[in-house]
Protein backbone atom coordinates (compact mmCIF):
# COMPACT_ATOMS: atom_id res chain seq x y z
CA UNK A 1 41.42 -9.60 12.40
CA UNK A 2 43.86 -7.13 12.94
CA UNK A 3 43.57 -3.04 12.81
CA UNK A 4 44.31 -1.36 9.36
CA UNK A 5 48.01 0.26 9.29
CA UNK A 6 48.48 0.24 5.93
CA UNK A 7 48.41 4.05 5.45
CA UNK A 8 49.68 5.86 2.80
CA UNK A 9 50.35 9.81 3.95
CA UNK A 10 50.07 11.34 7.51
CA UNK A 11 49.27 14.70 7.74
CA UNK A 12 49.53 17.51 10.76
CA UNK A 13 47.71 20.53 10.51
CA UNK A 14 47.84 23.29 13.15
CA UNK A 15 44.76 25.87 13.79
CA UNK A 16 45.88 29.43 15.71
CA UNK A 17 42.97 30.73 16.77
CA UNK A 18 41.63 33.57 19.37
CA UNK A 19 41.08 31.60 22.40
CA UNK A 20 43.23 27.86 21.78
CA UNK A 21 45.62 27.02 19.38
CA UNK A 22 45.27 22.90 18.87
CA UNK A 23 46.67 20.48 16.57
CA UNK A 24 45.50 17.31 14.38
CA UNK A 25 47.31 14.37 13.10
CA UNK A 26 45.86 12.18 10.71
CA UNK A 27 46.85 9.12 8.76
CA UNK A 28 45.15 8.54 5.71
CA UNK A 29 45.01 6.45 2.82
CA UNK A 30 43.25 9.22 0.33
CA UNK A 31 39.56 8.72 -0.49
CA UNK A 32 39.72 5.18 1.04
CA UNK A 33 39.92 5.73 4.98
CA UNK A 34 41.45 7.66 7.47
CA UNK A 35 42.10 7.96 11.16
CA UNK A 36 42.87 11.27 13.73
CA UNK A 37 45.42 9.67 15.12
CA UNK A 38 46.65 12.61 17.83
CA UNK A 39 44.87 15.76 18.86
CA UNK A 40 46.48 18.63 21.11
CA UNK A 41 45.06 21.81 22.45
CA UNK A 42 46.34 24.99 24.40
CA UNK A 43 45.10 27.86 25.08
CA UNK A 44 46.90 30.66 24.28
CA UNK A 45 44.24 33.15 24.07
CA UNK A 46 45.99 35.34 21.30
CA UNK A 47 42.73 37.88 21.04
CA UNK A 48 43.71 39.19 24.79
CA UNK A 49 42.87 42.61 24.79
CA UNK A 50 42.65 43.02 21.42
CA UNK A 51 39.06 44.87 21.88
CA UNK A 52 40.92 48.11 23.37
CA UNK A 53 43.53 48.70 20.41
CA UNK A 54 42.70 46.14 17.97
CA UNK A 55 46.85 44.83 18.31
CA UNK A 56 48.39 41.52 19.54
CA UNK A 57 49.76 41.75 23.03
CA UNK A 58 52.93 40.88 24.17
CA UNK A 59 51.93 38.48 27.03
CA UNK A 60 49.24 36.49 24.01
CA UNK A 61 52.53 36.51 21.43
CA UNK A 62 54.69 35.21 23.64
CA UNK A 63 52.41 32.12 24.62
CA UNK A 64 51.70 31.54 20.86
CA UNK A 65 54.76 31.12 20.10
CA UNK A 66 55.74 28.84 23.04
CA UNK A 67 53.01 26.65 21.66
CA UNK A 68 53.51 26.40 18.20
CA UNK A 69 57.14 25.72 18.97
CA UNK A 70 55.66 23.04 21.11
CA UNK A 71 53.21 21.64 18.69
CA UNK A 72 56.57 21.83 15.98
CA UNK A 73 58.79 19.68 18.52
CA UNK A 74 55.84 17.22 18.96
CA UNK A 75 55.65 16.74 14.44
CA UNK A 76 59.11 16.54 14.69
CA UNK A 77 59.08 13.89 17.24
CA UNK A 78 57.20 12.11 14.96
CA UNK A 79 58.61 13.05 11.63
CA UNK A 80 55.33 14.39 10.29
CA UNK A 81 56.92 16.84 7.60
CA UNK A 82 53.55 17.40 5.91
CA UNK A 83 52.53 20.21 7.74
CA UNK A 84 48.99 22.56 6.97
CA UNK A 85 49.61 25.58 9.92
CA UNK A 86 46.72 28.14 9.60
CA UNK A 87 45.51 31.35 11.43
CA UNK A 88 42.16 33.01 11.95
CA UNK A 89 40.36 35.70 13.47
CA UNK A 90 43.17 37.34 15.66
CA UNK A 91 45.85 37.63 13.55
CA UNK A 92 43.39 38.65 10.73
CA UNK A 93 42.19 41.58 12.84
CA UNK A 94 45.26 42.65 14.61
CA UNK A 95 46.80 45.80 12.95
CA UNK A 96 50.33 43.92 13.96
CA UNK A 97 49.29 40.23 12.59
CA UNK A 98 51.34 40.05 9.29
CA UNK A 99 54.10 41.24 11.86
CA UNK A 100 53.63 38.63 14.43
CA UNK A 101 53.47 35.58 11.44
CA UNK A 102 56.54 37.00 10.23
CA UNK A 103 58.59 36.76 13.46
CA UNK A 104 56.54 33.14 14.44
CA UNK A 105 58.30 31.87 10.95
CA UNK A 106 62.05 33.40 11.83
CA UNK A 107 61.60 31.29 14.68
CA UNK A 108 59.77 28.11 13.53
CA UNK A 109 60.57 27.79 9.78
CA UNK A 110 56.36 27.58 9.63
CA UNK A 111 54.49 29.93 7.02
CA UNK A 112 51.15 30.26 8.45
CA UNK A 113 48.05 30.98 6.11
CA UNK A 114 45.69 33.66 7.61
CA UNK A 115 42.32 32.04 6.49
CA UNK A 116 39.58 35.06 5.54
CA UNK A 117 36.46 35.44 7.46
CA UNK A 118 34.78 33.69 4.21
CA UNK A 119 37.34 30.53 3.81
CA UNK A 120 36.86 30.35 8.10
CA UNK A 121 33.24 29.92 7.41
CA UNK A 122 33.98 27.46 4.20
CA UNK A 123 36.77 24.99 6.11
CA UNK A 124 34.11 24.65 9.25
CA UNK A 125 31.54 23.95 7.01
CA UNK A 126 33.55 21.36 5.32
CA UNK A 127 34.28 19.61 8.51
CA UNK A 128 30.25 19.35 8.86
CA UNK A 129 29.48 18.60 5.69
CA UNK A 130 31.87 15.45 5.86
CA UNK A 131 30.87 14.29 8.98
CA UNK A 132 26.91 14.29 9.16
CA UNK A 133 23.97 13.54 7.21
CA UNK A 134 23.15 17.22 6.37
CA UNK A 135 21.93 18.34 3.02
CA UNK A 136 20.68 21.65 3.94
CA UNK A 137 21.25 24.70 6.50
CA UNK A 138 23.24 26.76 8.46
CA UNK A 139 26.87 26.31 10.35
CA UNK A 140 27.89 28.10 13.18
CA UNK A 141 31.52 28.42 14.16
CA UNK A 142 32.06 30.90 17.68
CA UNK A 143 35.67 31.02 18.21
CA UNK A 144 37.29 33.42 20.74
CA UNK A 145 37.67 36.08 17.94
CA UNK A 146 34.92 35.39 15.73
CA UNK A 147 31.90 33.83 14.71
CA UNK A 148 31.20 32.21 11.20
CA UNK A 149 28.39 31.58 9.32
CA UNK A 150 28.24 29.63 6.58
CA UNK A 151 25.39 28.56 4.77
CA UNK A 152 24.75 24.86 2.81
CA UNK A 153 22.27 23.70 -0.30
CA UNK A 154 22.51 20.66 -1.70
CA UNK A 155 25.49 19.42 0.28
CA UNK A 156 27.24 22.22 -0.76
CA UNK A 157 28.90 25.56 0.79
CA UNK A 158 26.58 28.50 -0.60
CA UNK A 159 28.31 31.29 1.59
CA UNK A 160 30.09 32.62 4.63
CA UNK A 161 29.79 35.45 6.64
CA UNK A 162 31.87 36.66 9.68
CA UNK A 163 31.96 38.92 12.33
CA UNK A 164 33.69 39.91 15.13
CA UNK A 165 31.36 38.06 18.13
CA UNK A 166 33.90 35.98 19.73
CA UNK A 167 33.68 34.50 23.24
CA UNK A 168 37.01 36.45 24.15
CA UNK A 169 36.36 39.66 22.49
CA UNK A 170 32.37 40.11 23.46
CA UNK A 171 33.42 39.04 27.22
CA UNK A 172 36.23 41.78 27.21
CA UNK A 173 33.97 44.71 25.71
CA UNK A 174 30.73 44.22 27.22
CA UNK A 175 30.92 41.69 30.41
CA UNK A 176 32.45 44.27 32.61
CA UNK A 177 31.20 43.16 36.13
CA UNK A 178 31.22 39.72 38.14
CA UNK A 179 29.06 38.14 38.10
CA UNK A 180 27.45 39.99 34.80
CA UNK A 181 24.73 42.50 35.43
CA UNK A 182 21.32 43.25 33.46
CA UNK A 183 22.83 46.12 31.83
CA UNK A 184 26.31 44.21 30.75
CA UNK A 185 24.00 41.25 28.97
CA UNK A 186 21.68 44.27 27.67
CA UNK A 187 24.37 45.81 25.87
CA UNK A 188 25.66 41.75 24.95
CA UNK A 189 22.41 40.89 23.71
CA UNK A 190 21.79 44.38 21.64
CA UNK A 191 25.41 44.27 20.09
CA UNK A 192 24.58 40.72 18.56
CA UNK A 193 20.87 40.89 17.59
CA UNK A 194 22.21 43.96 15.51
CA UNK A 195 24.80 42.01 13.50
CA UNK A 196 22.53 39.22 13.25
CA UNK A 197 19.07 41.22 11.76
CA UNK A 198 21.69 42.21 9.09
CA UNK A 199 22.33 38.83 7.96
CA UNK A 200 18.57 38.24 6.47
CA UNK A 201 19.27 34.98 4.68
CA UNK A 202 20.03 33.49 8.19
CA UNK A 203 17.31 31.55 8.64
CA UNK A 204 16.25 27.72 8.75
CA UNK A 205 12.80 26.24 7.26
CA UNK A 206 11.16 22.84 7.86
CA UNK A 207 13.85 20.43 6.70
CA UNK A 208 16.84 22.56 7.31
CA UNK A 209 19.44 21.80 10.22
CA UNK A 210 21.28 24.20 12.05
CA UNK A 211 24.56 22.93 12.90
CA UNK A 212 27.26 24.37 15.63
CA UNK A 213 30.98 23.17 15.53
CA UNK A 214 33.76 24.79 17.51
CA UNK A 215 35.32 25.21 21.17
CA UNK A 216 32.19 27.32 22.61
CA UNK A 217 29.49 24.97 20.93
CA UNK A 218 31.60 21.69 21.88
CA UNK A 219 31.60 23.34 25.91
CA UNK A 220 28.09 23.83 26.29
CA UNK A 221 27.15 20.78 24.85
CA UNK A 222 29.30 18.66 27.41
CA UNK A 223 27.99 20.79 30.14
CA UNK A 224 24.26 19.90 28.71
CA UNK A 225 24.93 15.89 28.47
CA UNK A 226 26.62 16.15 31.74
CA UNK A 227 23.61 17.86 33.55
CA UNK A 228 21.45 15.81 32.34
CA UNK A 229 22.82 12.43 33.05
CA UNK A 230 22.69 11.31 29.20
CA UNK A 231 23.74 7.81 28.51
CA UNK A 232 26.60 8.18 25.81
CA UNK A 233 29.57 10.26 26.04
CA UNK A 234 29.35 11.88 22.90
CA UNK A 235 29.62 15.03 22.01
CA UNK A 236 29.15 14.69 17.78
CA UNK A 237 25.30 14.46 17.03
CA UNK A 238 24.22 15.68 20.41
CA UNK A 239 20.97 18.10 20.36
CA UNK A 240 21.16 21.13 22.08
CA UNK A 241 18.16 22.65 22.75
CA UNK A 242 16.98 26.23 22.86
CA UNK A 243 14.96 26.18 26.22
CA UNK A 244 17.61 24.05 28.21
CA UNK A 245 20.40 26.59 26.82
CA UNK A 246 18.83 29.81 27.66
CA UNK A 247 18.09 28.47 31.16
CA UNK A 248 22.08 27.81 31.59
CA UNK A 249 22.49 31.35 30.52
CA UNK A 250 20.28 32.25 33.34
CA UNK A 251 22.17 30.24 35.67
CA UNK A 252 25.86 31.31 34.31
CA UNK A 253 24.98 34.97 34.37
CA UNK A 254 24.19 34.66 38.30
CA UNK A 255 27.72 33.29 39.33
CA UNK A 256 30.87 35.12 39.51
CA UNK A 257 33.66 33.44 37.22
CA UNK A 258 35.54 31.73 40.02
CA UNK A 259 32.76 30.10 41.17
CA UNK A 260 31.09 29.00 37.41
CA UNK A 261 33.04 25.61 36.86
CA UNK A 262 32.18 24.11 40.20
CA UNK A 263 28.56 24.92 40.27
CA UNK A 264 28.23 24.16 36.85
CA UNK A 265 29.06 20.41 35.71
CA UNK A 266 30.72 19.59 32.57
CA UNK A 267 32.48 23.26 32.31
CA UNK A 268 35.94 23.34 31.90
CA UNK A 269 38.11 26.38 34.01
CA UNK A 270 39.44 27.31 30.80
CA UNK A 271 36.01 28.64 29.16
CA UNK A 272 34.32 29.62 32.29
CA UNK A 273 35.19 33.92 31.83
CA UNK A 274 33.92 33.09 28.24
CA UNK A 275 31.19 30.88 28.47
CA UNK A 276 28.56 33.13 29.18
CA UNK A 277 28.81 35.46 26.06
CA UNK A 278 29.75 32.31 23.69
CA UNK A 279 26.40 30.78 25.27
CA UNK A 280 24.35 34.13 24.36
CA UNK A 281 25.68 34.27 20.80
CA UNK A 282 24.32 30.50 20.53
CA UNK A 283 21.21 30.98 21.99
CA UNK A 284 20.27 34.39 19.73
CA UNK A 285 21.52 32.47 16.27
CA UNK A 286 19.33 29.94 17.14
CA UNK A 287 16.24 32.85 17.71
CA UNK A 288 17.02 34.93 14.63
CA UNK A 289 17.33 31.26 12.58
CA UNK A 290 14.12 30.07 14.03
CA UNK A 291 15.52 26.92 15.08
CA UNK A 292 14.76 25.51 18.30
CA UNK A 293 17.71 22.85 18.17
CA UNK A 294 20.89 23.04 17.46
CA UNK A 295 23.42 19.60 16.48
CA UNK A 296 26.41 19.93 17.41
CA UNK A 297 29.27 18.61 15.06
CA UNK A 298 32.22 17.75 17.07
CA UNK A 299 34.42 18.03 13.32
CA UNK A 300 35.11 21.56 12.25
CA UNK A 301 37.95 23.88 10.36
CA UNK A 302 40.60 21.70 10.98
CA UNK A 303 39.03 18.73 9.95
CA UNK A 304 37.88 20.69 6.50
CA UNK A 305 41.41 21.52 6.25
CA UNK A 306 42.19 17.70 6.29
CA UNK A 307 38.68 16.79 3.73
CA UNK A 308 40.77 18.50 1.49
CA UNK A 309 43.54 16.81 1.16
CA UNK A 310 42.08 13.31 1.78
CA UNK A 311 39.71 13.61 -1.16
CA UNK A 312 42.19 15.25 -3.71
CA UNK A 313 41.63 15.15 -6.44
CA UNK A 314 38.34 12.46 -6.58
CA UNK A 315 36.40 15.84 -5.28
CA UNK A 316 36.42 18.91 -6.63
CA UNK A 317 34.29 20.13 -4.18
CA UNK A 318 36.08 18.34 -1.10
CA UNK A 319 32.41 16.29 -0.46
CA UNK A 320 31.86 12.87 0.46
CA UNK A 321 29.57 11.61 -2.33
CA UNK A 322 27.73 9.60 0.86
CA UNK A 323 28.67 10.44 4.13
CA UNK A 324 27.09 7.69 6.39
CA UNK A 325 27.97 4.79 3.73
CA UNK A 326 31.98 5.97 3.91
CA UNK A 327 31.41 6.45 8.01
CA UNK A 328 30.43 2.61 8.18
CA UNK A 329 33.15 1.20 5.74
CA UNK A 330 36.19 3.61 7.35
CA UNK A 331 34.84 2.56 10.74
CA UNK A 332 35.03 -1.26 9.00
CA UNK A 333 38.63 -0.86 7.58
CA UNK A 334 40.20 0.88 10.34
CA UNK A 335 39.49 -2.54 12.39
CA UNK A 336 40.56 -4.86 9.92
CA UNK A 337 37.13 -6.47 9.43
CA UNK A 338 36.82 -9.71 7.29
CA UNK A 339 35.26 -8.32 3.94
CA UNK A 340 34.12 -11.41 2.08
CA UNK A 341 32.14 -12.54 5.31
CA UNK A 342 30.95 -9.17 6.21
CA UNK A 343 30.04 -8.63 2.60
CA UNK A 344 28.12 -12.06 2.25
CA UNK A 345 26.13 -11.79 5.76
CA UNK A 346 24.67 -8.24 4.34
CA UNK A 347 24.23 -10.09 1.13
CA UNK A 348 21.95 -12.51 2.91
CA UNK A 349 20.52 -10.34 5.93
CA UNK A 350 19.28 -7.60 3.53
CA UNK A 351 17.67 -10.62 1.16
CA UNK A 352 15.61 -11.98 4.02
CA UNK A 353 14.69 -7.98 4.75
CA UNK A 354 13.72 -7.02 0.97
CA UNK A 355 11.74 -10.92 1.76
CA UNK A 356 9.83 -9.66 4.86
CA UNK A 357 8.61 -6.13 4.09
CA UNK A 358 5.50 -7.53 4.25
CA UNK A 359 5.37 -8.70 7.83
CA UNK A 360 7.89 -5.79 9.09
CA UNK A 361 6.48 -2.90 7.69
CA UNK A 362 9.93 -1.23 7.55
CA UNK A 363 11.72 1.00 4.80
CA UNK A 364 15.21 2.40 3.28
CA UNK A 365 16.53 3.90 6.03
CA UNK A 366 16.05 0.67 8.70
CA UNK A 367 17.47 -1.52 5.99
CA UNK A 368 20.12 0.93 5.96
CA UNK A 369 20.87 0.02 9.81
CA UNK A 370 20.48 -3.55 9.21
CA UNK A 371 23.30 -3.35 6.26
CA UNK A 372 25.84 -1.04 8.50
CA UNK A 373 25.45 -3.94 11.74
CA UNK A 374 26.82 -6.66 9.57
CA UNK A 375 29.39 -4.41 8.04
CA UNK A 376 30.44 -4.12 11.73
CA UNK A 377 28.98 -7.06 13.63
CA UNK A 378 32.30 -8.70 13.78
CA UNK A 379 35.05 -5.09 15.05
CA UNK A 380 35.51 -6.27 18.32
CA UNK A 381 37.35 -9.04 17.41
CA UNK A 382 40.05 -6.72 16.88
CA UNK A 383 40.01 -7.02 20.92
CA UNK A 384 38.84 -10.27 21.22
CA UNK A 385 37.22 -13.42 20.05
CA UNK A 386 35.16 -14.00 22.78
CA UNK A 387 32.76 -11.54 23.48
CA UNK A 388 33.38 -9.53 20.68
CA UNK A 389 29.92 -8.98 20.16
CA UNK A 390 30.25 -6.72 23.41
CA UNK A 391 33.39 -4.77 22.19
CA UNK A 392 31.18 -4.70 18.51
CA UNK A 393 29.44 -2.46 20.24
CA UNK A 394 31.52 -0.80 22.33
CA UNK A 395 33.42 0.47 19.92
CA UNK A 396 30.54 1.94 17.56
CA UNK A 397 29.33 3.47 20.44
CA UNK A 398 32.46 5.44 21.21
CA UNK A 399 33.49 6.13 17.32
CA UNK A 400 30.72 8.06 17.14
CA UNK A 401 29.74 6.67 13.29
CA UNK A 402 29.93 10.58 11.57
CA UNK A 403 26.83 11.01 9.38
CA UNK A 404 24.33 9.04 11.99
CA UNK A 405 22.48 10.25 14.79
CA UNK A 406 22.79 9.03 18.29
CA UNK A 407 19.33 6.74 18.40
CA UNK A 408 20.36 5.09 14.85
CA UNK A 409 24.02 4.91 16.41
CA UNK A 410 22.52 3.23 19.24
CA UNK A 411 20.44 0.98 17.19
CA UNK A 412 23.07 -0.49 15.33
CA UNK A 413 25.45 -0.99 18.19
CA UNK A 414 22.64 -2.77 19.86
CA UNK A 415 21.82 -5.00 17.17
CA UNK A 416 25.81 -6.11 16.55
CA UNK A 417 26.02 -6.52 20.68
CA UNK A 418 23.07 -9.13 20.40
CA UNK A 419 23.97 -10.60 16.99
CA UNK A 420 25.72 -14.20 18.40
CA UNK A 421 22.47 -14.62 21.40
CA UNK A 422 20.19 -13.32 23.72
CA UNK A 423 16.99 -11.04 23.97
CA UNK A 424 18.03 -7.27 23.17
CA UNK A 425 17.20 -4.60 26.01
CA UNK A 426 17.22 -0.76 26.53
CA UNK A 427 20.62 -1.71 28.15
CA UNK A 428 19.91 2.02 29.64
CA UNK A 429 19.36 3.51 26.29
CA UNK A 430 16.12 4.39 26.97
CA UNK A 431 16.22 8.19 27.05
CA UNK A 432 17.71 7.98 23.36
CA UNK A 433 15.51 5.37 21.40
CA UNK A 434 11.79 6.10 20.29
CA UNK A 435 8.92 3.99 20.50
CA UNK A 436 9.17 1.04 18.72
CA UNK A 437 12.67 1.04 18.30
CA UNK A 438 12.65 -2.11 20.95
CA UNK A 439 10.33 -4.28 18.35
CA UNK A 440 12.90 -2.70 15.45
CA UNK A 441 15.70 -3.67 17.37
CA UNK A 442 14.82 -6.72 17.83
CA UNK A 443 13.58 -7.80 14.11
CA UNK A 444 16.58 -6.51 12.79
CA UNK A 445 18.71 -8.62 14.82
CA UNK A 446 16.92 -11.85 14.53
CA UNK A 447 17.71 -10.97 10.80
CA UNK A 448 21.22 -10.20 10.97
CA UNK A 449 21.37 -13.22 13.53
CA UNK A 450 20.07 -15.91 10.99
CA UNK A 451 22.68 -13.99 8.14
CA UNK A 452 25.47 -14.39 10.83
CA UNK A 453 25.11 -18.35 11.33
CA UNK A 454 24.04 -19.08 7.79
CA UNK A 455 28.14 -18.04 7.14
CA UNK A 456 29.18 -19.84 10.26
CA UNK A 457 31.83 -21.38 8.60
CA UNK A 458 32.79 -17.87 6.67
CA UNK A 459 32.83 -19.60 3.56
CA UNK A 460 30.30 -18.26 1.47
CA UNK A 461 28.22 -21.79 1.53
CA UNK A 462 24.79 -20.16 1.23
CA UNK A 463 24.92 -18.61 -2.01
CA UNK A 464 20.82 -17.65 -1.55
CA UNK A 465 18.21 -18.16 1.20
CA UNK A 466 13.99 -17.72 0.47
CA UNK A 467 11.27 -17.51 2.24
CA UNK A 468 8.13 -19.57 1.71
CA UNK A 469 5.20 -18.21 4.02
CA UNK A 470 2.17 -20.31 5.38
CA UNK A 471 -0.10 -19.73 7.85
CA UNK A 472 2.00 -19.27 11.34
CA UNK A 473 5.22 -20.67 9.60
CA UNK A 474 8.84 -19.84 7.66
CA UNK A 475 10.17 -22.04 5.21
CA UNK A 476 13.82 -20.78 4.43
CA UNK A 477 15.35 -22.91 1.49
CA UNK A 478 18.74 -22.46 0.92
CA UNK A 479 20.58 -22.55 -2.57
CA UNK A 480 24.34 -23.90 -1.97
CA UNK A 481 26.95 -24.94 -4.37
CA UNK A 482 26.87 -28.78 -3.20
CA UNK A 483 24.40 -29.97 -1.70
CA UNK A 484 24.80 -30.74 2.46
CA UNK A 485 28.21 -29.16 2.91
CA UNK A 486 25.99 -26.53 4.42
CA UNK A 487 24.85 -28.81 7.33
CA UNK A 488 26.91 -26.53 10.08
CA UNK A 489 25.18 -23.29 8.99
CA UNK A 490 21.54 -25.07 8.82
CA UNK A 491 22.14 -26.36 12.64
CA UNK A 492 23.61 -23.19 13.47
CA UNK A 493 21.17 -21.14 12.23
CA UNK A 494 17.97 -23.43 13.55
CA UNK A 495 20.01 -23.51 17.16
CA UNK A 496 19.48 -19.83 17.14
CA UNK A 497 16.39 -18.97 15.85
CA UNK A 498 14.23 -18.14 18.56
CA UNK A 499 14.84 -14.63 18.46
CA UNK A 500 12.81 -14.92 14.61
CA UNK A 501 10.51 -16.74 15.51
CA UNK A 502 9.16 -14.74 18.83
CA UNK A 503 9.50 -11.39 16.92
CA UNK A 504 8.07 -12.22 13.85
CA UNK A 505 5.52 -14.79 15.27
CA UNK A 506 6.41 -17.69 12.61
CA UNK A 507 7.96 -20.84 13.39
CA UNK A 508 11.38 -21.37 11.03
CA UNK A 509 12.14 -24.69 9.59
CA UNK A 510 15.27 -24.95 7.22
CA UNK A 511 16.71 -27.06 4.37
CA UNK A 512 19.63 -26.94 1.57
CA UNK A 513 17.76 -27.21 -2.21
């Protein structure tokens, strides 16, 4: 199998914002699959200042536009002429911003689209919409300038709401000694709480998420993972919870600036004068919401930007119809997997599921895992042949799978790194999985094991395997188009059956109709 290059468009969209300026390319077949190809970030910090005259300073211009003539010399490099170049909060605000994006397109050719508070709040929730399984809630965006609200029923955008409670702009007005004193987080704390009480729809009830995105929500999550030794790397999907966060604040509002990244693991240099009054504005959404968790989405306004144009013009509303189904079958494509064997083993593993409800007790969303592990069971052969079961996993692991959380993106890449042999294990997942996710691991794969080698020879043999249950014992009869020209899969298949018959306490026996 080979990786997918077959795109159609590739698209470059730029994102000027208070604190970083960063760009996106992206290669995309529209509505089919897609793939962020390059990602570059700089901070320019345009909103320097801003908070004593509300204008653009000379020092912030000057190192936008050394960026974004930067970021044009890198699309040029690579002769990306579709080009989406936006602005937010700063140049919104700045009594001189219409100025500024008038002398930034002398010199670049680039017309920049200042993006209102309310289409800020739209794009970011976009990005989240697209990229998790979230029907209903809130979004937060804190940007150096700004922070965005925007609020979701139904899978779709309801409203946005924005004020000025950026990381930059808060740190400049009210953090006025190092390290921060109890009156400069008093007057922090009082200045957001009273934007906040005004917003009396901002709230979350049972089933709701609330859902951060952006440069201050991706920081603290890192810093979070980091300190607490979690086993993946991944920033998408992680929890960040209210307790742990306001006991950072505690610790970031003791240290002086200079001393914040080295004490503090996972912090970056470039957010440490900002971290502390991005952190507070997270912690005090979360209070006046009423949510005690917060997911971050590591997808955001520039990725809404890009939903846009991907799903022209199948969605009028820019939506994924089905968010975790497209993240399995873009993951799929993008690594070239083998579709009428992948298709036929989920054909046959999800058979022998719908077969055994009885004796595994399990429901949609587990037969959902057991269908997206043999979409993928076979990726890392895009590495590999041998051990590709390994890189399987490897790769799902580090793709992050949009739409799923980190325990069911564990438990898939743990069933497709056990699907060819041996006896899953924690593998040091432990802190991630739930109780009984071992025995579920474990059923699943003996399932998608017996689906694997009943296509050894990938050619669709086995049109139908059933299950005939006696006491202590599974009789699996298979329907095939000639009779014994599926010898390899039965010997295959018995070879590795173990697995079945320990979890599900039945001996297996096997035969062709």
């Amino acid at each position: 199998m080979e990786p997918y290059t077959a795109f159609k468009e590739r698209l470059g969209i730029i994102d000027l914002g208070s604190n970083s300026a960063r760009l996106i390319v992206a290669q995309y077949t529209a509505g089919h699959v897609y793939k962020i190809t390059d990602e570059v970030s700089r901070r320019v910090r345009l909103s320097e200042r801003m908070a004593r005259d509300n204008r653009l300073h000379a020092a912030a211009m000057l190192r936008a536009f050394d960026t974004i003539e930067m970021f044009q010399a890198f699309f040029a490099a690579q002769k990306i002429t579709h080009i989406i170049p936006v602005a937010t909060a700063a140049v919104r605000d700045a009594a001189n911003g219409r100025e500024f994006l008038a002398q930034l397109r002398r010199a670049t050719g680039l017309k920049f689209r200042v993006l209102s508070g309310e289409e800020e709040a739209y794009y970011g929730t976009l990005g989240a919409i697209n990229s998790m399984n979230l029907e209903n809630g809130l979004v937060i965006d804190i940007g150096g300038g700004s922070t965005e609200i925007g609020q979701i029923k139904d899978r779709r955008f309801v409203r946005g709401f924005t004020s000025t409670l950026g990381a930059v702009r808060l740190t400049e007005r009210y953090v006025k000694n190092d390290p921060a004193t109890r009156a400069d987080l008093s007057r922090l704390t009082g200045t957001i709480d009273a934007v906040f009480q005004s917003w009396d729809w901002m709230s979350v009830g049972k089933d709701d998420q609330f859902v951060g995105i952006g440069g201050t929500i991706r920081s603290l999550a890192r810093i979070d993972l980091t300190m607490r030794g979690y086993p993946l790397g991944l920033v998408h999907g992680y929890e960040i919870k209210l307790r742990r966060l306001e006991k950072l604040i505690e610790t970031l509002k003791n240290l002086p600036v200079s001393d914040r990244a080295g004490h503090v693991p996972g912090l970056s240099k470039n957010r440490a004068d900002i971290i502390l009054a991005g952190a507070v504005v997270v912690a005090q959404a979360m209070h006046r919401a009423g949510a005690r968790r917060l997911r971050v989405c590591g997808q955001g306004l520039r990725e809404g930007l890009f939903y846009e144009q991907f799903l022209k013009p199948k969605s009028a509303a820019s939506a994924l119809e089905n968010v975790r189904e497209f993240s399995v079958k873009n993951l799929a494509r993008l690594y070239g997997y083998e579709e009428p064997h992948t298709a036929h083993v989920s054909h046959l593993a999800l058979s022998m599921f719908d077969q055994l409800e009885a004796q595994h007790g399990y429901g949609a969303r587990e037969r959902q895992y057991l269908w997206a592990a043999a979409q993928l069971h076979d990726i890392g052969t895009v590495i590999d042949y041998y051990d590709h079961h390994k890189h399987s996993a490897y790769i799902i692991l580090g793709a992050g799978m949009p739409g799923f959380t980190h325990r069911e993106i564990t438990i898939i890449a743990q069933m497709c790194r056990y699907h060819r042999r041996g006896r899953p294990g924690e593998d040091g997942y432990k802190t991630i999985l739930e109780n009984g996710d071992q025995e579920l691991i474990e059923k699943l794969t003996s399932l998608l094991r017996l689906a694997e080698y009943l296509d050894r020879s990938r050619a669709q043999l086995v049109k139908q395997a059933t299950f005939t249950l006696s006491a202590g014992q599974a009789h699996l009869e298979l329907k095939t188009e000639q009779h014994g020209n599926a010898q390899v899969e039965v010997w295959e298949a018995l070879e590795r059956a173990s697995l079945f018959e320990r979890t599900f306490g039945l001996s297996l026996e096997i035969e062709e109709e």
